[in-house]
N, C-alpha and C. Protein backbone atom coordinates (compact mmCIF):
# COMPACT_ATOMS: atom_id res chain seq x y z
N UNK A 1 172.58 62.72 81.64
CA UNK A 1 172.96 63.97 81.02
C UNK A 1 173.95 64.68 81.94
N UNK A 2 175.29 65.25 81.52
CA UNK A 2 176.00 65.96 82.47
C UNK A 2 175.49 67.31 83.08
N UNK A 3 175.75 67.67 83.59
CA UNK A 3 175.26 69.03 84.34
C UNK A 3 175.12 70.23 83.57
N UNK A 4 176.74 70.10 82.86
CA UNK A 4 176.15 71.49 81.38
C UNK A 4 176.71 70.83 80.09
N UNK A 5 175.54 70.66 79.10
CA UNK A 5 176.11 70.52 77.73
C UNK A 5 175.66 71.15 77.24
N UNK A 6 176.49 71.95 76.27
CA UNK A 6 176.16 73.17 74.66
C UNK A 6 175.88 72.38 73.69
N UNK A 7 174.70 72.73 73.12
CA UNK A 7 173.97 72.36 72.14
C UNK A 7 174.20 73.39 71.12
N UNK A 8 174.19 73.26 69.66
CA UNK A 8 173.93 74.19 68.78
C UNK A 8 173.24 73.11 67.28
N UNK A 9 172.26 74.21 67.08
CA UNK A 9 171.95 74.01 65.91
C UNK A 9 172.82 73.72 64.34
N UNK A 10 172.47 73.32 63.82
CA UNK A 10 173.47 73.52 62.53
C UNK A 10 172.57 73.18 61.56
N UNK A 11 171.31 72.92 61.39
CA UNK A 11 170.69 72.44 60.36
C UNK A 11 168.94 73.70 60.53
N UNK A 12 168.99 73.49 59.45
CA UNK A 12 167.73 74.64 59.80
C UNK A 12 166.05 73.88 60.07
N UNK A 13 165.98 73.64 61.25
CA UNK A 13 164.90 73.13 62.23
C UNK A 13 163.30 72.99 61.62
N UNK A 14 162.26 72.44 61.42
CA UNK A 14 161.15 72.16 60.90
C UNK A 14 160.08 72.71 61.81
N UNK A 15 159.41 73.01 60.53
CA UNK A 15 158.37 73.70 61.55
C UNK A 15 157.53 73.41 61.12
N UNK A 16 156.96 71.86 61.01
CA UNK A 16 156.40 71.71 60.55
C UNK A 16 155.09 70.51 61.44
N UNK A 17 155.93 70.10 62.93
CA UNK A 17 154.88 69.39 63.24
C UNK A 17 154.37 70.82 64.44
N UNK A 18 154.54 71.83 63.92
CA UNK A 18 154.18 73.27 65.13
C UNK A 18 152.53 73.44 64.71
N UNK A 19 151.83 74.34 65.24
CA UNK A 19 151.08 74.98 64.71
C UNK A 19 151.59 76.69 65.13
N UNK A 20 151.08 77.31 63.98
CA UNK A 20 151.22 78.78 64.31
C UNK A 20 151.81 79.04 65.17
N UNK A 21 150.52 79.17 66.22
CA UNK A 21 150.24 79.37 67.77
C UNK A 21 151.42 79.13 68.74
N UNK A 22 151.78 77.81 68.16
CA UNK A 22 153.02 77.53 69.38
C UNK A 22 153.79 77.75 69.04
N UNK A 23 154.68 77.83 67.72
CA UNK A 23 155.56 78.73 67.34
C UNK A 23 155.61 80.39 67.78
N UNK A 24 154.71 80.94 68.03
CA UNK A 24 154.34 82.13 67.97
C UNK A 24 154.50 82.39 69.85
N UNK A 25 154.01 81.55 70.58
CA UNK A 25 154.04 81.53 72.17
C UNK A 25 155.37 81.34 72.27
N UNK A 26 155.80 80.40 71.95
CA UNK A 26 157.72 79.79 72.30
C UNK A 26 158.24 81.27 71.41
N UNK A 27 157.86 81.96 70.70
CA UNK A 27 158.94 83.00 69.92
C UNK A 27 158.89 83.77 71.19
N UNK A 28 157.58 84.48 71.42
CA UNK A 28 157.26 85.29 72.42
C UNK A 28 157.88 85.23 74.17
N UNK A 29 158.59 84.10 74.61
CA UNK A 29 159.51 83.54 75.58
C UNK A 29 161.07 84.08 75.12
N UNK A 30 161.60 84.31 73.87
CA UNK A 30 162.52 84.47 73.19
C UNK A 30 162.73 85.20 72.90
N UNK A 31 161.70 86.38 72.45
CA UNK A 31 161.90 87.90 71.81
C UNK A 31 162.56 88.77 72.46
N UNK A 32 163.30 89.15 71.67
CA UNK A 32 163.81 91.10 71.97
C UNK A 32 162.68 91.70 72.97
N UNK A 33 162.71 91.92 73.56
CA UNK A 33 161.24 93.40 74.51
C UNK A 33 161.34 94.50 73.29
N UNK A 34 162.22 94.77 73.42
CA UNK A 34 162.33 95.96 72.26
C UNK A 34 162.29 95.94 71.19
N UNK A 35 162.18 95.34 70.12
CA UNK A 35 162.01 94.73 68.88
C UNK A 35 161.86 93.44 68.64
N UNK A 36 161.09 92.88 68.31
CA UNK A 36 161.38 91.22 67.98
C UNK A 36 162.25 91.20 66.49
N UNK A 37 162.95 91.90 66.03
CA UNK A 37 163.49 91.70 64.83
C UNK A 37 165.11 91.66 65.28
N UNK A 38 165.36 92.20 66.84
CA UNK A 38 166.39 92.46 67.40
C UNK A 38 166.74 90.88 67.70
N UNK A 39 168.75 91.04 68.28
CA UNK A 39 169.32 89.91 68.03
C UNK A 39 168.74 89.24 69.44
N UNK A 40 168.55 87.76 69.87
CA UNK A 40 168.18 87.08 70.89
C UNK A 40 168.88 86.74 71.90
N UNK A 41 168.76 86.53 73.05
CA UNK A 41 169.45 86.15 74.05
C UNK A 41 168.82 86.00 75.21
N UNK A 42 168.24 85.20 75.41
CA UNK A 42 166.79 84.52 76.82
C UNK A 42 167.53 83.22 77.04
N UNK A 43 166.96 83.15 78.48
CA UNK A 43 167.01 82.51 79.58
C UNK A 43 165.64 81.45 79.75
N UNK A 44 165.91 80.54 79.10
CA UNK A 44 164.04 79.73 79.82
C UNK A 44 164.50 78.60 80.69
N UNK A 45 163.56 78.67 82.13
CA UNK A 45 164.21 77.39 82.56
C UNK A 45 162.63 76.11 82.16
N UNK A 46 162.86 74.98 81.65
CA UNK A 46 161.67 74.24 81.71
C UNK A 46 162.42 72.97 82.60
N UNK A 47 160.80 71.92 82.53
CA UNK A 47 161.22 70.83 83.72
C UNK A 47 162.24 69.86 82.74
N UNK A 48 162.83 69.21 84.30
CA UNK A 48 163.87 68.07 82.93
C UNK A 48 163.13 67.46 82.12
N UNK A 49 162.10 66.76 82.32
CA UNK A 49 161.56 65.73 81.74
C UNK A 49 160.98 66.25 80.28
N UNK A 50 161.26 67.62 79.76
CA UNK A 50 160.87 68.11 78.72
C UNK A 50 161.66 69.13 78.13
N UNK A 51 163.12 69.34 78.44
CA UNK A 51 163.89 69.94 77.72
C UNK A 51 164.02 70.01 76.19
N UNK A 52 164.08 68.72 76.05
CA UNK A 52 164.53 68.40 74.35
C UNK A 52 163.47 68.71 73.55
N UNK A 53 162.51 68.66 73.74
CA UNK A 53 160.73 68.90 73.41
C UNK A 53 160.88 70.52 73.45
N UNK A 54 161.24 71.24 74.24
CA UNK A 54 160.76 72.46 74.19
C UNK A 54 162.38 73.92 73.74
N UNK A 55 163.31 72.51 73.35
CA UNK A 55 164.38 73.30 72.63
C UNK A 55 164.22 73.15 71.27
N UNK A 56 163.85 71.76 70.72
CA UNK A 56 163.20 71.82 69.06
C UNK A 56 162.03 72.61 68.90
N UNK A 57 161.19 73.02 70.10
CA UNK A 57 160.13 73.91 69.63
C UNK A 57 160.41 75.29 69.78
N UNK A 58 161.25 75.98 70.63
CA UNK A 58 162.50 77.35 69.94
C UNK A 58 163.55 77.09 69.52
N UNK A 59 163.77 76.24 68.56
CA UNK A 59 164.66 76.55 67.27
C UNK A 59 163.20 76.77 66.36
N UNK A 60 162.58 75.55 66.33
CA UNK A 60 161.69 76.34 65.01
C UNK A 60 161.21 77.14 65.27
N UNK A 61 160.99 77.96 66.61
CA UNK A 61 160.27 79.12 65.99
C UNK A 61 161.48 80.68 65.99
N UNK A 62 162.12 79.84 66.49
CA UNK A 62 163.61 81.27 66.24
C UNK A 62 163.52 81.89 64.28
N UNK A 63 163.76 80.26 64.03
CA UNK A 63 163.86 79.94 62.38
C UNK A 63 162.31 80.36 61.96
N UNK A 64 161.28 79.95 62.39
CA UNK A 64 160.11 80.83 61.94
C UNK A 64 159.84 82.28 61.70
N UNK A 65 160.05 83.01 62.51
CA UNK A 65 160.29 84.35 62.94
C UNK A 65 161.51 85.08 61.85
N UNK A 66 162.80 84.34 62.28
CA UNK A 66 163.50 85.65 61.79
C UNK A 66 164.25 84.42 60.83
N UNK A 67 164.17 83.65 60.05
CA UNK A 67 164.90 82.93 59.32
C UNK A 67 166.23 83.28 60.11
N UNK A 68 166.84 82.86 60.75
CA UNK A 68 167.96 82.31 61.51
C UNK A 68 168.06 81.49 62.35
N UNK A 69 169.61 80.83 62.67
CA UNK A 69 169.40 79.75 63.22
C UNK A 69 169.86 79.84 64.77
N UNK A 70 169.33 79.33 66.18
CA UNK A 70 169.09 79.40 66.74
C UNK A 70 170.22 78.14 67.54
N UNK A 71 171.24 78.60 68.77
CA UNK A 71 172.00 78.75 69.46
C UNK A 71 171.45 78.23 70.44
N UNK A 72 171.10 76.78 70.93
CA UNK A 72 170.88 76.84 72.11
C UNK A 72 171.71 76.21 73.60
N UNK A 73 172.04 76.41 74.45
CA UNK A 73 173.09 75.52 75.50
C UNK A 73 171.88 75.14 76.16
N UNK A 74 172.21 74.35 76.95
CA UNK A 74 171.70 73.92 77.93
C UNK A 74 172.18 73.02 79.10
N UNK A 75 171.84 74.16 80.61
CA UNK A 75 172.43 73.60 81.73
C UNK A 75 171.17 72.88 82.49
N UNK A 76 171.83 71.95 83.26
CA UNK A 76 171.08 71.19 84.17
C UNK A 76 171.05 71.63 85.48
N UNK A 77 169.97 72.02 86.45
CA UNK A 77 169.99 72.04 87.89
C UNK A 77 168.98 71.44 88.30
N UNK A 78 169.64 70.48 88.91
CA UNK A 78 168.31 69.48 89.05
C UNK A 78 167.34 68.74 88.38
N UNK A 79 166.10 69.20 89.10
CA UNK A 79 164.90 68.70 88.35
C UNK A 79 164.83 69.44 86.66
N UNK A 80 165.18 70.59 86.77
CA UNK A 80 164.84 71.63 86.24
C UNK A 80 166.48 71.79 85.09
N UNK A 81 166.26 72.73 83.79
CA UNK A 81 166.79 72.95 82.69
C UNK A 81 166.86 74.38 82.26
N UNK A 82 168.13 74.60 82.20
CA UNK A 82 168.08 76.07 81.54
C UNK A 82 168.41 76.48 80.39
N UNK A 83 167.74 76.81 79.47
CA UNK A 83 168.27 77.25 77.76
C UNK A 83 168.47 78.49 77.77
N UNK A 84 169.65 78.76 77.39
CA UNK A 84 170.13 80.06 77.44
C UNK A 84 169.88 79.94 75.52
N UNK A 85 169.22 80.44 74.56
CA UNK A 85 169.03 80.58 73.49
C UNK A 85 169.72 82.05 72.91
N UNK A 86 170.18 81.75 71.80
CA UNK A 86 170.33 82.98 71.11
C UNK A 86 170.78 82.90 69.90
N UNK A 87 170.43 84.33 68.87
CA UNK A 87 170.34 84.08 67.59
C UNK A 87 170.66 85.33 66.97
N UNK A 88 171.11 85.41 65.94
CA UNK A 88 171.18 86.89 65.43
C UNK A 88 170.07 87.62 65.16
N UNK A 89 168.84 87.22 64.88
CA UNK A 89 167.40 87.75 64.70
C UNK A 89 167.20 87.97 63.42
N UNK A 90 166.06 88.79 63.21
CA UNK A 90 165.51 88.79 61.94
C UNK A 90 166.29 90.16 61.06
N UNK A 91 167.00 91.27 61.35
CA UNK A 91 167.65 92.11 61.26
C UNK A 91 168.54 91.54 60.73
N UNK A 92 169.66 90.93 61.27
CA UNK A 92 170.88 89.80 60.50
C UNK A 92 170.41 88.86 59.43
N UNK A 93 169.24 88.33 59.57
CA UNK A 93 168.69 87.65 58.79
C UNK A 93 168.67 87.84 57.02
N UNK A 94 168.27 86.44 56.64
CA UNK A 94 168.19 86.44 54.76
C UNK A 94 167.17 87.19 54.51
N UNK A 95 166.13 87.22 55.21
CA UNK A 95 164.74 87.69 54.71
C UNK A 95 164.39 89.48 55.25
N UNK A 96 165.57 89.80 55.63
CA UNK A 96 165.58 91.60 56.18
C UNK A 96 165.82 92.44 54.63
């Protein structure tokens, strides 16, 4: 994997092998402080060995939450992965 590749969504993500719960924990890593209906923009770093695993599990729950689709890059340092995520939120959203 190179050091930084941008990822973006383009298809609207399944949420279907999630339960609730972990949709709901991964949103909660992602949310506005100030509104969760507000637009997104977080920082998560997880380990390498589970990046891809835990960027399909915030897109679906970006797309759970606020029906929108979810922006994610992702840089490499090291061991370690950073998703800079972001989304217009549930406010921009079809379902506001």
């Amino acid at each position: 994997m190179p050091d930084t590749t941008g990822m973006e969504n383009t298809s609207t993500p399944s949420t279907i092998p999630y339960t609730q719960s972990q949709l709901g924990a991964s949103f909660d890593r992602v949310k506005d402080l100030t509104h969760w209906k507000n637009p997104i923009n977080a920082y998560i770093e997880v380990e390498f060995d589970v990046w891809e695993r835990e960027r399909d599990l915030l897109a679906a729950a970006v797309w759970h939450f606020t029906a929108t689709l979810a922006t994610i890059c992702v840089t490499r340092k090291g061991h370690k992965v950073d998703l800079h995520v972001e989304a217009p939120g549930y406010y921009a959203g079809p379902a506001n």
